[in-house]
Protein backbone atom coordinates (compact mmCIF):
# COMPACT_ATOMS: atom_id res chain seq x y z
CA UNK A 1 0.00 0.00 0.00
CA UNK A 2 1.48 3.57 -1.10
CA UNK A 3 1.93 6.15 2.07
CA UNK A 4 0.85 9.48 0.99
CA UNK A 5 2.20 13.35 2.09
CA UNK A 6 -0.88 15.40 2.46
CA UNK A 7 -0.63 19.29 1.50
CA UNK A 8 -3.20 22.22 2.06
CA UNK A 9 -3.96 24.37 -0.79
CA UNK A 10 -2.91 27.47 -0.49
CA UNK A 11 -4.95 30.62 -2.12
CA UNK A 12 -4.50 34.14 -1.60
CA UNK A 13 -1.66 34.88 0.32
CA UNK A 14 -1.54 31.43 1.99
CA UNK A 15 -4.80 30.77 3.30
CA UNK A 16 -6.45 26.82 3.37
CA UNK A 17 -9.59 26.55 2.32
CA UNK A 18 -9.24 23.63 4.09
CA UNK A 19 -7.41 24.62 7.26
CA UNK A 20 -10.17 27.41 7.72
CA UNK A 21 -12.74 24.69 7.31
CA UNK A 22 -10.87 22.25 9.71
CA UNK A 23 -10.22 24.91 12.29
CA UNK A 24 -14.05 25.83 12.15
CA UNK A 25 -15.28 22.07 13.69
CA UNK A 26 -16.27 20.87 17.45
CA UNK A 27 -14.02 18.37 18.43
CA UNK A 28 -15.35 15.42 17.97
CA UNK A 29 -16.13 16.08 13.99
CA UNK A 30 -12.11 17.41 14.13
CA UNK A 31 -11.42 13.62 15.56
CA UNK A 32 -13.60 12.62 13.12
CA UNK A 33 -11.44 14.11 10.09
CA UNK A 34 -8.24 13.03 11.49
CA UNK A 35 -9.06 9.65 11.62
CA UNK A 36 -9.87 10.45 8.25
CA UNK A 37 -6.86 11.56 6.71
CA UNK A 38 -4.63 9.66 9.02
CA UNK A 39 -6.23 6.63 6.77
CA UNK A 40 -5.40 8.77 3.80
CA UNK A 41 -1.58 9.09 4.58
CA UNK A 42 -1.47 5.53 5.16
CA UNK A 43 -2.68 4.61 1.61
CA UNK A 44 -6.22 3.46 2.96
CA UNK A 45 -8.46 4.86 -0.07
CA UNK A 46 -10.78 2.07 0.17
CA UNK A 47 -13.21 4.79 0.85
CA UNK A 48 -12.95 6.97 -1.05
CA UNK A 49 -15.23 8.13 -4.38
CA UNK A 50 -13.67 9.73 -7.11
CA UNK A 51 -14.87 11.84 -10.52
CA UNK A 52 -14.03 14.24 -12.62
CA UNK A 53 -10.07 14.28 -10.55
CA UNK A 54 -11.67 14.93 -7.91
CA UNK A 55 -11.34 12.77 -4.35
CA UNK A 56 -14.24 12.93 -1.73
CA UNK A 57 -14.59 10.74 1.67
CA UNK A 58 -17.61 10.82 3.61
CA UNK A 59 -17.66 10.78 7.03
CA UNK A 60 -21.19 9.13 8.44
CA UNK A 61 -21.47 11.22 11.18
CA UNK A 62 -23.68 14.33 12.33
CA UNK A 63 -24.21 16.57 9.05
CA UNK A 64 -22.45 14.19 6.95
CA UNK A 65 -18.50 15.30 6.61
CA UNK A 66 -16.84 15.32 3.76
CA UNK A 67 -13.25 16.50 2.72
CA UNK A 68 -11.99 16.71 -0.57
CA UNK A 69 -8.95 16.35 -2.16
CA UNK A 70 -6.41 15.63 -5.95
CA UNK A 71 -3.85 13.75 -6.41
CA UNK A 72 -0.93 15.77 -7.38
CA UNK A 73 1.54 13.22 -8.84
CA UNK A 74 2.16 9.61 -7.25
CA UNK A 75 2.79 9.97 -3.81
CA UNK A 76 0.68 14.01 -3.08
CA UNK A 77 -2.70 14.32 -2.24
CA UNK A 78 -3.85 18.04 -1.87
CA UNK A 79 -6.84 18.54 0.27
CA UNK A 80 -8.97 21.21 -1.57
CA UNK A 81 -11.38 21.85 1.15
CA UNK A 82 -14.37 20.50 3.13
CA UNK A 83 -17.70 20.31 4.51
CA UNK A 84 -21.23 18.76 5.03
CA UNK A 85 -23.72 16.97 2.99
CA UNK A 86 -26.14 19.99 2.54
CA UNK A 87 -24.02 22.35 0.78
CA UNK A 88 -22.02 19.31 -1.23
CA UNK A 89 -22.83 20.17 -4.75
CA UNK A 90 -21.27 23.52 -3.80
CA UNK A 91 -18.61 22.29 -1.91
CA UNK A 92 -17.87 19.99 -5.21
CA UNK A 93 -17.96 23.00 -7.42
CA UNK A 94 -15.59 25.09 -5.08
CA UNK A 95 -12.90 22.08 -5.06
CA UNK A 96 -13.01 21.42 -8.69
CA UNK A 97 -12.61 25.04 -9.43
CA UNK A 98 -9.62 24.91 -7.43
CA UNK A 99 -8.04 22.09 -8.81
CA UNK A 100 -8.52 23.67 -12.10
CA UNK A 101 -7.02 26.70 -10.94
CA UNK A 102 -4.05 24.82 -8.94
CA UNK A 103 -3.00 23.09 -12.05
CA UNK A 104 -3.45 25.66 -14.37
CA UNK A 105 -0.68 27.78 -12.45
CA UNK A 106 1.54 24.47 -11.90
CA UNK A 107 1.36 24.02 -15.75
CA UNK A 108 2.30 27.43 -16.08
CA UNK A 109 5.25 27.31 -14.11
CA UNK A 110 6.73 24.58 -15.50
């Protein structure tokens, strides 16, 4: 099974979308997401459901977590951002647009 690093997005001057979202939970859904993407780093992505480049694990619990995240070469995954089942089209949007944009100024750069 592959290990992974995880990496935050950063946008605008170093903010994570994701660390904002993460810092914004009680702590038992923050348990709940580390379990999470302690799994991740340890290669576990039995559970996760992915389209369109685009990596999402739901977490059964309260609102209905979810974090999302891209690969970013063979051993990267970048967490995008996260949140709850009732805004999860719009959380999906969000994180693709990011990817989109993340790429687009790593193809750039190269």
């Amino acid at each position: 099974m592959n290990r992974f690093l995880l990496k935050e997005l950063l946008i605008n001057e170093g903010v994570s979308p994701f660390g904002d979202w993460f810092d914004g939970l009680d702590t038992t859904a923050a348990v709940k997401v580390t379990v999470a993407l302690t799994r991740l780093e340890q290669g576990n992505l039995s559970r996760v459901r992915w389209f369109r480049g685009l990596g999402e694990v739901r977490i059964d619990w309260g609102a209905g977590l979810r974090i999302y995240f891209a690969r970013d070469g063979d051993d990267i995954l970048l967490l995008l951002g996260g949140g709850t089942k009732h805004r999860q089209q719009q959380d999906i949007d969000l994180s693709l647009a990011r990817l989109a944009h993340y790429r687009k100024l790593k193809q750039s750069r190269s």
